[in-house]
PDB file of N, CA and C in Angstrom:
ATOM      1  N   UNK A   1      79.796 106.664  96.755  1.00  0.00           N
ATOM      2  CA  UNK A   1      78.467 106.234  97.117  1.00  0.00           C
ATOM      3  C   UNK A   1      77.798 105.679  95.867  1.00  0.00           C
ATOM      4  N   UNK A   2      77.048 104.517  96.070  1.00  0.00           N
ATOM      5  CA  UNK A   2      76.297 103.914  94.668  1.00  0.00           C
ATOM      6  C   UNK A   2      75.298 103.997  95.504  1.00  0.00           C
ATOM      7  N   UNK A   3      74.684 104.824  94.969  1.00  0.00           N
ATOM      8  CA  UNK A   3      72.781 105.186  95.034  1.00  0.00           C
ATOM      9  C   UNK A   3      72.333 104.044  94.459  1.00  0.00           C
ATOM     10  N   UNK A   4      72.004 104.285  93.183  1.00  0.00           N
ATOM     11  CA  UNK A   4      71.453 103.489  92.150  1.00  0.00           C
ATOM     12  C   UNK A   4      72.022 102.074  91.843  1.00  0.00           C
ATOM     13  N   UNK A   5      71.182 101.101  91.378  1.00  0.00           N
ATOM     14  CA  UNK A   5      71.243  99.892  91.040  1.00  0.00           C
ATOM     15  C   UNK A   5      72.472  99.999  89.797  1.00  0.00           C
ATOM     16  N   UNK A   6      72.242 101.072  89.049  1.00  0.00           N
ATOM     17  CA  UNK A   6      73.090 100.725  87.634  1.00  0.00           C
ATOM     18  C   UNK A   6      74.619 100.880  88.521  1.00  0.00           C
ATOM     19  N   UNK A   7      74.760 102.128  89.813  1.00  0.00           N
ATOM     20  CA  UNK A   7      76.072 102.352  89.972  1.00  0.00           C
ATOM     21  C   UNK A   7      76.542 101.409  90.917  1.00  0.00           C
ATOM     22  N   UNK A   8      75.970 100.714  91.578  1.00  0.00           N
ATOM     23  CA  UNK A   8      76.045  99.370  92.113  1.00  0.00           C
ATOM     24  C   UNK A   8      76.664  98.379  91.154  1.00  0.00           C
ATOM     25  N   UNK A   9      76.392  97.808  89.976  1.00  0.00           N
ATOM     26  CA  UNK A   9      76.374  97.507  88.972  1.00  0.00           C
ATOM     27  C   UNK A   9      78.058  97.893  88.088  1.00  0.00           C
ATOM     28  N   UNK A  10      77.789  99.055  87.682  1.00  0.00           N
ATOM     29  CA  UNK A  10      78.778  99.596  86.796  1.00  0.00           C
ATOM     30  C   UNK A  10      80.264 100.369  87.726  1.00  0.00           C
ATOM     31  N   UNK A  11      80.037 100.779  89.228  1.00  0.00           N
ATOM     32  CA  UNK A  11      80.911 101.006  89.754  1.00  0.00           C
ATOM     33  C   UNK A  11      81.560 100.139  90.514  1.00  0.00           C
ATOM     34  N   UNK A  12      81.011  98.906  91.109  1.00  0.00           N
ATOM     35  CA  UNK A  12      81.345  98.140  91.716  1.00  0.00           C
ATOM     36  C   UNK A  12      81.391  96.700  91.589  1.00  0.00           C
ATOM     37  N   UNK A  13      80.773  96.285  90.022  1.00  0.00           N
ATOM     38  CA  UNK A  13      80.388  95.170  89.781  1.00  0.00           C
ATOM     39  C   UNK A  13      79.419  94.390  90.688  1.00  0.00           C
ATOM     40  N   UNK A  14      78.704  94.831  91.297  1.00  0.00           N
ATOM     41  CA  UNK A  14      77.638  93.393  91.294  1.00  0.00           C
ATOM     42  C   UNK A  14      76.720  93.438  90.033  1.00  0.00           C
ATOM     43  N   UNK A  15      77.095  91.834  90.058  1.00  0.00           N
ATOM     44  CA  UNK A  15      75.706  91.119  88.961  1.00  0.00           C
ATOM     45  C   UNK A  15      74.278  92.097  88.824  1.00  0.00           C
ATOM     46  N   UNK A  16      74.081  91.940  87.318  1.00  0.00           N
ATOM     47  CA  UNK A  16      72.343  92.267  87.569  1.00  0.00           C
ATOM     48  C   UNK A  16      71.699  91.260  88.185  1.00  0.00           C
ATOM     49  N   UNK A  17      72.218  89.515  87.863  1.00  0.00           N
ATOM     50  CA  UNK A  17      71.430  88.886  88.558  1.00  0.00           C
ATOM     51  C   UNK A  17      70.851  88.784  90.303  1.00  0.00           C
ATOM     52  N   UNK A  18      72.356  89.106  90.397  1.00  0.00           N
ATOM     53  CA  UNK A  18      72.218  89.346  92.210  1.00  0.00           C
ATOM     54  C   UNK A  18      71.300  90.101  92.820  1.00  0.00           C
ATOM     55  N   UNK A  19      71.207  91.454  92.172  1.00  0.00           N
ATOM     56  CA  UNK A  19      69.902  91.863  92.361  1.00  0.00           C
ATOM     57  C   UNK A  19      68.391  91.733  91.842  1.00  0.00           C
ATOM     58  N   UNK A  20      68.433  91.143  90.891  1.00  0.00           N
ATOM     59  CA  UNK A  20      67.258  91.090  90.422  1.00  0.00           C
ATOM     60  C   UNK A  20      66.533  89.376  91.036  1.00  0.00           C
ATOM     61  N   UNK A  21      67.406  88.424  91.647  1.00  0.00           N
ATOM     62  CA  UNK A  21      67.459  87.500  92.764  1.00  0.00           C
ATOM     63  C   UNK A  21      67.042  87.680  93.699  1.00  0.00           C
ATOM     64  N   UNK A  22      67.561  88.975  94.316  1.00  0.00           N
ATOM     65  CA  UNK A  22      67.742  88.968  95.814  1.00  0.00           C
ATOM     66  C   UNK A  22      67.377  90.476  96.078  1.00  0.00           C
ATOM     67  N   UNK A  23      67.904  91.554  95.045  1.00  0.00           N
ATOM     68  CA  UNK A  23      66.850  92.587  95.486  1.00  0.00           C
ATOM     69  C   UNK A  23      68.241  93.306  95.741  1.00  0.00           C
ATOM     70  N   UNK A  24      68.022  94.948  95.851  1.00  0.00           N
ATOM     71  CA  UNK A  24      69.104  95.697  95.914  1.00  0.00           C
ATOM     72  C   UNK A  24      69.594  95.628  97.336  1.00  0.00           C
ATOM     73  N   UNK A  25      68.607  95.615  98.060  1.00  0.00           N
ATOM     74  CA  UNK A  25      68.692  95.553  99.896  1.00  0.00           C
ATOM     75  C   UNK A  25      68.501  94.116 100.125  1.00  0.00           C
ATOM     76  N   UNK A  26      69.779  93.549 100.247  1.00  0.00           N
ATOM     77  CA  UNK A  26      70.254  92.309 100.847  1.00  0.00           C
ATOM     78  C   UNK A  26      71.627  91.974 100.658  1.00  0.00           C
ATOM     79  N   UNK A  27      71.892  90.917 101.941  1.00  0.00           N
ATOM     80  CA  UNK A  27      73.439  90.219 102.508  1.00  0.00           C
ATOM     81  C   UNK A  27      73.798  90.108 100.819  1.00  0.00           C
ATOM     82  N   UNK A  28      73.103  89.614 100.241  1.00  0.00           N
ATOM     83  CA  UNK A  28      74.425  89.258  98.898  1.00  0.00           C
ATOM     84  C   UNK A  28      74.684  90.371  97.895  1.00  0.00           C
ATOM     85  N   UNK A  29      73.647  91.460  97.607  1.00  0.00           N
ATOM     86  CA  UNK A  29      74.216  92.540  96.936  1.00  0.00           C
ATOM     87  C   UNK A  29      75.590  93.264  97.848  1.00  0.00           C
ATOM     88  N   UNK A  30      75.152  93.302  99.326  1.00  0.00           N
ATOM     89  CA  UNK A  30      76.108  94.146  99.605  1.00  0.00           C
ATOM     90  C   UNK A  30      77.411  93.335 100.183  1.00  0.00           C
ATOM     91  N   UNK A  31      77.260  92.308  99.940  1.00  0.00           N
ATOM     92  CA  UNK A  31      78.485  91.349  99.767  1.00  0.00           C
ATOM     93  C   UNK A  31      79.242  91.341  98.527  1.00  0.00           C
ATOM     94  N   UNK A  32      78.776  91.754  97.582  1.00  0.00           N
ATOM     95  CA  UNK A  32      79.445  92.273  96.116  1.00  0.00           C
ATOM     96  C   UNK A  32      79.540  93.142  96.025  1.00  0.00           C
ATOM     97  N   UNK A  33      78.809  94.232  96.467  1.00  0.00           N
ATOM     98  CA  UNK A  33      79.313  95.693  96.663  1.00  0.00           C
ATOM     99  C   UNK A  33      80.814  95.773  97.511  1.00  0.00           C
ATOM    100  N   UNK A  34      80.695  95.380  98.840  1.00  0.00           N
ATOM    101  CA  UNK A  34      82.601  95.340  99.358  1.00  0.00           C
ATOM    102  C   UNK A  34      82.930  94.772  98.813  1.00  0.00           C
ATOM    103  N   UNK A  35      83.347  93.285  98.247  1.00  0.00           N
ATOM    104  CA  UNK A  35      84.021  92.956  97.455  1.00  0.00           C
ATOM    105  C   UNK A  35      84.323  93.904  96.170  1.00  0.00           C
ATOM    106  N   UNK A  36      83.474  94.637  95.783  1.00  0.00           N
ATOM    107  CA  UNK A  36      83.613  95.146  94.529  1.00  0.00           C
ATOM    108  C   UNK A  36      84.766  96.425  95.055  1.00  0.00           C
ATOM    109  N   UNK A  37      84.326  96.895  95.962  1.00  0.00           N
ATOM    110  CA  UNK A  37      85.113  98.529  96.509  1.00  0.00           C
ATOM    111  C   UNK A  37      86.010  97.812  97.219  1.00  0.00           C
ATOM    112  N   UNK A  38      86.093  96.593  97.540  1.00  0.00           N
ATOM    113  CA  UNK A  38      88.089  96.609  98.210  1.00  0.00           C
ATOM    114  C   UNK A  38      88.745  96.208  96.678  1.00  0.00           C
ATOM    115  N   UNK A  39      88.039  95.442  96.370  1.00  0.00           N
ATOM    116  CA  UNK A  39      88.806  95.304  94.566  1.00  0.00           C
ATOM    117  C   UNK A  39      89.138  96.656  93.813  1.00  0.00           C
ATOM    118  N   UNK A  40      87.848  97.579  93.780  1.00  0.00           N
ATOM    119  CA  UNK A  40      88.700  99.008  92.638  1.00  0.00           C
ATOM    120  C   UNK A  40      89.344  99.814  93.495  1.00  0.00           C
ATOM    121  N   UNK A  41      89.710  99.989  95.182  1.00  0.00           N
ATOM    122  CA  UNK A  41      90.523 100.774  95.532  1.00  0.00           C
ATOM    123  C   UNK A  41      91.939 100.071  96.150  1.00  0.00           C
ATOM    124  N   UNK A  42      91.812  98.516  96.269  1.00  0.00           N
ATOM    125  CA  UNK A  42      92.747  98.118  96.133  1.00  0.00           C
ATOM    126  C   UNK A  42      93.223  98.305  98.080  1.00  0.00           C
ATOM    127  N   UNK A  43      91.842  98.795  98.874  1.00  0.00           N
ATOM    128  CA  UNK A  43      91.988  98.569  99.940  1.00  0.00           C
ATOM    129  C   UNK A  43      92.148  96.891 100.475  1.00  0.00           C
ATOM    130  N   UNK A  44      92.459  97.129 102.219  1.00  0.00           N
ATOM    131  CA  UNK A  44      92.476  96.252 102.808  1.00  0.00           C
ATOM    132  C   UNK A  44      91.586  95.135 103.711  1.00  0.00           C
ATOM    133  N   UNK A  45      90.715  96.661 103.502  1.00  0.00           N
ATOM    134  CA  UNK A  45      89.035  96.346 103.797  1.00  0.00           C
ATOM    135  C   UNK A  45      88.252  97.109 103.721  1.00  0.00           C
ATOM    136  N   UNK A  46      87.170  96.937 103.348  1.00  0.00           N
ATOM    137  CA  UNK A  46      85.906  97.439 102.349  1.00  0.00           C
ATOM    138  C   UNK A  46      84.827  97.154 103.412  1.00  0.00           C
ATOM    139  N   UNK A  47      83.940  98.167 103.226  1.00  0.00           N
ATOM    140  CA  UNK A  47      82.410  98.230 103.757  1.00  0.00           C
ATOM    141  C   UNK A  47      81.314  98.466 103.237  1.00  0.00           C
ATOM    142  N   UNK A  48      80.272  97.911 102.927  1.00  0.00           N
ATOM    143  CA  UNK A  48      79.156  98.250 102.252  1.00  0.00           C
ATOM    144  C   UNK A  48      77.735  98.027 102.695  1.00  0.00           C
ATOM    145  N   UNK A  49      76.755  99.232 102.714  1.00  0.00           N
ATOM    146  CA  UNK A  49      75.923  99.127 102.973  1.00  0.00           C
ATOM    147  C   UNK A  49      74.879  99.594 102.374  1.00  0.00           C
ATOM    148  N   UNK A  50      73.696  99.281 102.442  1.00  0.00           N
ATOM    149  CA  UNK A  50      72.517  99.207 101.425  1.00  0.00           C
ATOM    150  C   UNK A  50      71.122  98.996 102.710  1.00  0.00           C
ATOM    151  N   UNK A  51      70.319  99.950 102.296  1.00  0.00           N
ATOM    152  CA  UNK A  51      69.272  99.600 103.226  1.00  0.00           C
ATOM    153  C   UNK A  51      67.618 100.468 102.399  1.00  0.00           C
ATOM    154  N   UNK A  52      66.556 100.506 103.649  1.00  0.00           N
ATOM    155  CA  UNK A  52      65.608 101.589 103.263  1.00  0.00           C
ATOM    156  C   UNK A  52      65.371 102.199 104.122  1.00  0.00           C
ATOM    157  N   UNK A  53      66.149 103.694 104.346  1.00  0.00           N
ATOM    158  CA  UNK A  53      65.979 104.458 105.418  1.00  0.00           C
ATOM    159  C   UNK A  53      64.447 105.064 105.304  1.00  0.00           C
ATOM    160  N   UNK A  54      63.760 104.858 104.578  1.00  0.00           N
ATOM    161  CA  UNK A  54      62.534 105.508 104.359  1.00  0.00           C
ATOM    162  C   UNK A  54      62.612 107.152 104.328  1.00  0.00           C
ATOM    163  N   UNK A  55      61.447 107.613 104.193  1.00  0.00           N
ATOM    164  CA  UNK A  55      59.729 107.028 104.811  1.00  0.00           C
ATOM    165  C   UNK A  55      59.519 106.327 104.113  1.00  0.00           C
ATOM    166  N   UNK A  56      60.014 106.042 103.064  1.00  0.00           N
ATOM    167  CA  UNK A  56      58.882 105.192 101.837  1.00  0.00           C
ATOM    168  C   UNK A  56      59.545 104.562 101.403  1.00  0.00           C
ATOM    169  N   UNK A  57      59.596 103.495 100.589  1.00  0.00           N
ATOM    170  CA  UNK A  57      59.873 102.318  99.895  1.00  0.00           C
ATOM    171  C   UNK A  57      59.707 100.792 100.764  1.00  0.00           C
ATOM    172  N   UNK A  58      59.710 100.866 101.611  1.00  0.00           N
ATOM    173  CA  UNK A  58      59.525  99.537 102.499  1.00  0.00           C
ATOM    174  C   UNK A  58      58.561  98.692 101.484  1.00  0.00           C
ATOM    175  N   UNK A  59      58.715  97.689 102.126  1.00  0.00           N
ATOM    176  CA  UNK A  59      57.662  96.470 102.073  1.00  0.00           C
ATOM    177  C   UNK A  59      57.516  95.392 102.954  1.00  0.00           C
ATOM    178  N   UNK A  60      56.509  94.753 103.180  1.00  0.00           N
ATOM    179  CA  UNK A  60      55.929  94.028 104.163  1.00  0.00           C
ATOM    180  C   UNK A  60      57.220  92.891 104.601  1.00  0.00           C
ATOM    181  N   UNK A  61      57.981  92.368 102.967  1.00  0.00           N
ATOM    182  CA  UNK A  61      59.245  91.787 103.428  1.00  0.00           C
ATOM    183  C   UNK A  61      60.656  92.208 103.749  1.00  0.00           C
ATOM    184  N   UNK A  62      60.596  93.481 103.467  1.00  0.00           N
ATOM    185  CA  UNK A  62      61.496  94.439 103.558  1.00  0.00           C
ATOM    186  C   UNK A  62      61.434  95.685 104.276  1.00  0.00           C
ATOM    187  N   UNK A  63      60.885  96.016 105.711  1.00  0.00           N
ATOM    188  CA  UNK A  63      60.117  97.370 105.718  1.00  0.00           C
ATOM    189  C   UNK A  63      61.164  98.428 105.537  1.00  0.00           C
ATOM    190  N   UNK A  64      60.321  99.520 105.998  1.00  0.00           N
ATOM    191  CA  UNK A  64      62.050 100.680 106.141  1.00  0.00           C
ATOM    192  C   UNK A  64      62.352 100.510 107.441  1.00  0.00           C
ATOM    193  N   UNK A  65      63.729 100.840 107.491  1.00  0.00           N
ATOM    194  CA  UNK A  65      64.827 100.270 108.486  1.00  0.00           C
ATOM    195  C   UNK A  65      65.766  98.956 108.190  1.00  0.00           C
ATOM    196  N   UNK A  66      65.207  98.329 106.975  1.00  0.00           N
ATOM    197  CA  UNK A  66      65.692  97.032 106.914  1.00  0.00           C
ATOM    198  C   UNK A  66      67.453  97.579 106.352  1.00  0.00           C
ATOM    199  N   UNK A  67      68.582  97.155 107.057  1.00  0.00           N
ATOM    200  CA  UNK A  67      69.673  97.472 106.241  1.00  0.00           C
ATOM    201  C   UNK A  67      70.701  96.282 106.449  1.00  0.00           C
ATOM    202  N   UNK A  68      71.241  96.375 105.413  1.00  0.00           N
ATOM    203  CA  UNK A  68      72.223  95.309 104.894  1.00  0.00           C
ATOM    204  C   UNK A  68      73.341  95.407 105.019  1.00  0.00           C
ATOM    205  N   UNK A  69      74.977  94.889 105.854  1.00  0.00           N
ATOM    206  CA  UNK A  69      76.008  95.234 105.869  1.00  0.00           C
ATOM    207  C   UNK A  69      76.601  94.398 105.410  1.00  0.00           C
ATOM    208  N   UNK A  70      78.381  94.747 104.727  1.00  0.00           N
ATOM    209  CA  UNK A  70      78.947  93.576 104.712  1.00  0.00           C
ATOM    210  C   UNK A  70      80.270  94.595 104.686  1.00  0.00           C
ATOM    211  N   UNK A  71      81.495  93.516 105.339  1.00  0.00           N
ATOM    212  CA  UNK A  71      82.457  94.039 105.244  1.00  0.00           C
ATOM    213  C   UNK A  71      83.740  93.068 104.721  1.00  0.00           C
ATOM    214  N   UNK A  72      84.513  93.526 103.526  1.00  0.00           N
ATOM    215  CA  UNK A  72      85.302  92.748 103.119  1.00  0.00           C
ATOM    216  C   UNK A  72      86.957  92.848 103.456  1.00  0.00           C
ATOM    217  N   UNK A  73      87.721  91.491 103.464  1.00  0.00           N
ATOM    218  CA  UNK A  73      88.498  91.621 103.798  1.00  0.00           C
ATOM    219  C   UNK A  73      89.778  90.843 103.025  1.00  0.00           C
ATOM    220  N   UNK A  74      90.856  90.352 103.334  1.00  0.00           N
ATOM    221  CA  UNK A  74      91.218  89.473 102.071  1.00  0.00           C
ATOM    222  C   UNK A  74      90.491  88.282 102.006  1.00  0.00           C
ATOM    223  N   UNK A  75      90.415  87.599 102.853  1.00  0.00           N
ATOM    224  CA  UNK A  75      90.030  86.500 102.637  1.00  0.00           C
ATOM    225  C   UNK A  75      88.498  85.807 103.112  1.00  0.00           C
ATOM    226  N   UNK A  76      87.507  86.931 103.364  1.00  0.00           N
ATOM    227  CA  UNK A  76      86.518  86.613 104.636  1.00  0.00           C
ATOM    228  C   UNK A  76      85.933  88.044 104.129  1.00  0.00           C
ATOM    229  N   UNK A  77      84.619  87.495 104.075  1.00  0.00           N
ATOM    230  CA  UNK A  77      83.622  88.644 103.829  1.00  0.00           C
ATOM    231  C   UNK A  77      82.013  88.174 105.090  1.00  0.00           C
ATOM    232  N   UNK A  78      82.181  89.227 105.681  1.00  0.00           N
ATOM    233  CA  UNK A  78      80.831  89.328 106.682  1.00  0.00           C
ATOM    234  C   UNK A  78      79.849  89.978 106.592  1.00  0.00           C
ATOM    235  N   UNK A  79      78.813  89.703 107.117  1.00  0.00           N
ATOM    236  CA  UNK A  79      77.414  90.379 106.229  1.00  0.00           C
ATOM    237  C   UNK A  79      76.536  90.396 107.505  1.00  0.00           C
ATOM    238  N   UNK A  80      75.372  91.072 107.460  1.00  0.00           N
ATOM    239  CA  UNK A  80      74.251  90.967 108.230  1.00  0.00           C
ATOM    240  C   UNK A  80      73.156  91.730 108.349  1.00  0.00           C
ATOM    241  N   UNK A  81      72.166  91.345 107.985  1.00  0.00           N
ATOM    242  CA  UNK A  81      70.697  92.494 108.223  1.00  0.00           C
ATOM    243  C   UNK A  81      70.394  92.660 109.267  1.00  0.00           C
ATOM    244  N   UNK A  82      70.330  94.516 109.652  1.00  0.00           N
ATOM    245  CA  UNK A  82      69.466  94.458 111.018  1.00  0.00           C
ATOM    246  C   UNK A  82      68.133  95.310 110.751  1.00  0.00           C
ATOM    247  N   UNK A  83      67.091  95.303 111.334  1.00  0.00           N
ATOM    248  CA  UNK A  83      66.273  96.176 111.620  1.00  0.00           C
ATOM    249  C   UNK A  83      66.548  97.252 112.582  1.00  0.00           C
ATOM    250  N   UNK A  84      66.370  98.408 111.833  1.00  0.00           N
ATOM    251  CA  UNK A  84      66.941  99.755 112.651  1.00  0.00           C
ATOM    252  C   UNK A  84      65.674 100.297 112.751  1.00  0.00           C
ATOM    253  N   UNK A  85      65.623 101.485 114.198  1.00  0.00           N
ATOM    254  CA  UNK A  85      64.455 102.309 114.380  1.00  0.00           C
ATOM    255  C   UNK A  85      64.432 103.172 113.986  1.00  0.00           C
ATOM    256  N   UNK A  86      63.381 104.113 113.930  1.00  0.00           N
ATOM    257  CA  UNK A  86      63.644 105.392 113.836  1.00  0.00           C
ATOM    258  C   UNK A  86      63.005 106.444 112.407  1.00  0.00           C
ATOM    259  N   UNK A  87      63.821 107.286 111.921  1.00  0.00           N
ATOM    260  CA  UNK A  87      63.364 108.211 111.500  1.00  0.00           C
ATOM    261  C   UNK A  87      63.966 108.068 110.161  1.00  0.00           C
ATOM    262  N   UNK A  88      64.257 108.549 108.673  1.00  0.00           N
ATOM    263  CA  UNK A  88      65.393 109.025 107.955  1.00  0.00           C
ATOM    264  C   UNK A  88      66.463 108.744 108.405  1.00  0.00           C
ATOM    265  N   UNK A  89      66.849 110.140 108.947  1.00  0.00           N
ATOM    266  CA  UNK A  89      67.938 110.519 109.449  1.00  0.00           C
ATOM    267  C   UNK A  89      68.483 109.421 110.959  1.00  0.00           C
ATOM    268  N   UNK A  90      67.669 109.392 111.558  1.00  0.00           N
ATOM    269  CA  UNK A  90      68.328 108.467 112.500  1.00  0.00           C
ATOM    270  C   UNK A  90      68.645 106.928 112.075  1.00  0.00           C
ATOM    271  N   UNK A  91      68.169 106.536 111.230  1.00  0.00           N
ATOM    272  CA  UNK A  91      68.575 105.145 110.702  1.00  0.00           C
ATOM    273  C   UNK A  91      69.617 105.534 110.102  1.00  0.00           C
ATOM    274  N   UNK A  92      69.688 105.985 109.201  1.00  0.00           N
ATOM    275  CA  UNK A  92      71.325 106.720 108.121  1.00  0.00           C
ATOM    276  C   UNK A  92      72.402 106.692 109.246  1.00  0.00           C
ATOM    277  N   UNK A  93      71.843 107.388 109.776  1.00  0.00           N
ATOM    278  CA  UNK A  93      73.129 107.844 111.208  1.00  0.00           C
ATOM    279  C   UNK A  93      73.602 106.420 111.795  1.00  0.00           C
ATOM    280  N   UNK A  94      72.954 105.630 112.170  1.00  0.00           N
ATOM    281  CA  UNK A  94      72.941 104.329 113.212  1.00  0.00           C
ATOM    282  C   UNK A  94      73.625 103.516 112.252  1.00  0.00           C
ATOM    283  N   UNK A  95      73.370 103.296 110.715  1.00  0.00           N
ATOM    284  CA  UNK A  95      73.941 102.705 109.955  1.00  0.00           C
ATOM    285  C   UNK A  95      75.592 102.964 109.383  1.00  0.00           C
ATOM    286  N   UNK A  96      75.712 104.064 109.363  1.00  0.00           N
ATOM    287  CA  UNK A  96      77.006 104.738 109.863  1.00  0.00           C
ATOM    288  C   UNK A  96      77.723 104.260 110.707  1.00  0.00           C
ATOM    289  N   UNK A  97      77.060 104.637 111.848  1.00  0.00           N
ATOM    290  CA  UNK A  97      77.900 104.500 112.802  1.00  0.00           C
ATOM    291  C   UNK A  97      78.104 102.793 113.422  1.00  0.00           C
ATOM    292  N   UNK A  98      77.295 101.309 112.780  1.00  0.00           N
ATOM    293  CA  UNK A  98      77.401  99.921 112.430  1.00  0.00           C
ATOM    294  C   UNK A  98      78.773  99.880 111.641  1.00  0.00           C
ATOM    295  N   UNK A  99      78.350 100.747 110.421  1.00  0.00           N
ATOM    296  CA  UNK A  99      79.352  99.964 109.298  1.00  0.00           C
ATOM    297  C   UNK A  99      80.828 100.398 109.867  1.00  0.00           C
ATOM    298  N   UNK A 100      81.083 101.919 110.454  1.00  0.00           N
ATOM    299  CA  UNK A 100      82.405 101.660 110.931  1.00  0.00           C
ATOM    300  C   UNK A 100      83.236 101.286 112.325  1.00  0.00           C
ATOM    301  N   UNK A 101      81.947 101.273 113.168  1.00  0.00           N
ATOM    302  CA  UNK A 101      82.004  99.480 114.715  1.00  0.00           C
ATOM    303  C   UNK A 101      82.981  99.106 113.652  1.00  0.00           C
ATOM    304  N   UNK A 102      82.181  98.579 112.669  1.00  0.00           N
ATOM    305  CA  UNK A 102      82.348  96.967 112.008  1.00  0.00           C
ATOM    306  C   UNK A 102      83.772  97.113 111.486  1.00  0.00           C
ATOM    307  N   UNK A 103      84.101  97.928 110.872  1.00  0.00           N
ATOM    308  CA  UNK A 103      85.680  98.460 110.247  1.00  0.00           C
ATOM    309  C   UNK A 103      86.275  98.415 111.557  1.00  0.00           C
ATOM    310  N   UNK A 104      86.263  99.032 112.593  1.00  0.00           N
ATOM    311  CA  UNK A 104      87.104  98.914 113.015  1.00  0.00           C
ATOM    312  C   UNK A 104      87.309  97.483 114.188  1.00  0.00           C
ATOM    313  N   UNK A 105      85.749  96.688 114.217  1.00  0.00           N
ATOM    314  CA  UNK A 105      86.653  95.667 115.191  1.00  0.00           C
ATOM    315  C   UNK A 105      87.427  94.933 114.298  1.00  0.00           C
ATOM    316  N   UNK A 106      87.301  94.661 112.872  1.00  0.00           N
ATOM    317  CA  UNK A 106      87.884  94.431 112.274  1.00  0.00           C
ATOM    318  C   UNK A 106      89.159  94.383 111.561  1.00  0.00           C
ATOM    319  N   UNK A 107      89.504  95.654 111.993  1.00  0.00           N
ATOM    320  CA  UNK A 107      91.127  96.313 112.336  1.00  0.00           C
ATOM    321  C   UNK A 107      91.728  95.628 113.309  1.00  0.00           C
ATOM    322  N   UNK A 108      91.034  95.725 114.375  1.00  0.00           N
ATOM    323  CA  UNK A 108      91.932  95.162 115.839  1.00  0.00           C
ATOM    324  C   UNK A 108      92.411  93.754 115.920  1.00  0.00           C
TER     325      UNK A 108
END
């Protein structure tokens, strides 16, 4: 798990610029985040997600719920923001249970 911007950064390689561009919660950080985690585990496909489950941190362009997916593969990386409802815990959960939908239609 990369919490933090630096372990985003230092565990997975995305750019500082990418975020400091585009912000930790968005399609292109967490498009370098899978890319970064199918690269250091040398998987076949990678998932990454980044969001603001809240209560707090939102913003008017970003509220909470806003979350970011992407899933990498060899050759094809997919991405997409959704707005999720809910609570903490029920966004975390819903986002979960997106990112591995997404793994696995991706398998099939």
């Amino acid at each position: 798990m990369t919490y933090s911007n630096a372990a985003k950064i230092d565990e997975l390689g995305v750019a500082p610029a990418t975020i400091e561009r585009f912000g930790a919660v968005s399609v292109e950080t967490a498009t370098e985040m899978a890319r970064g985690a199918r690269e250091a585990s040398h998987a076949r496909l990678s998932v990454a997600v980044t969001g603001i489950a809240g209560p707090a941190g939102g913003t008017p362009e970003k509220p909470v719920g806003t979350v970011c997916f992407a899933w990498a593969g060899p050759a094809v990386v997919d991405s997409e923001t959704l707005q999720l409802e809910g609570g903490r815990a029920q966004i975390r959960r819903e986002s979960v249970r997106i990112a591995l939908r997404g793994l696995i239609d991706r398998l099939a």
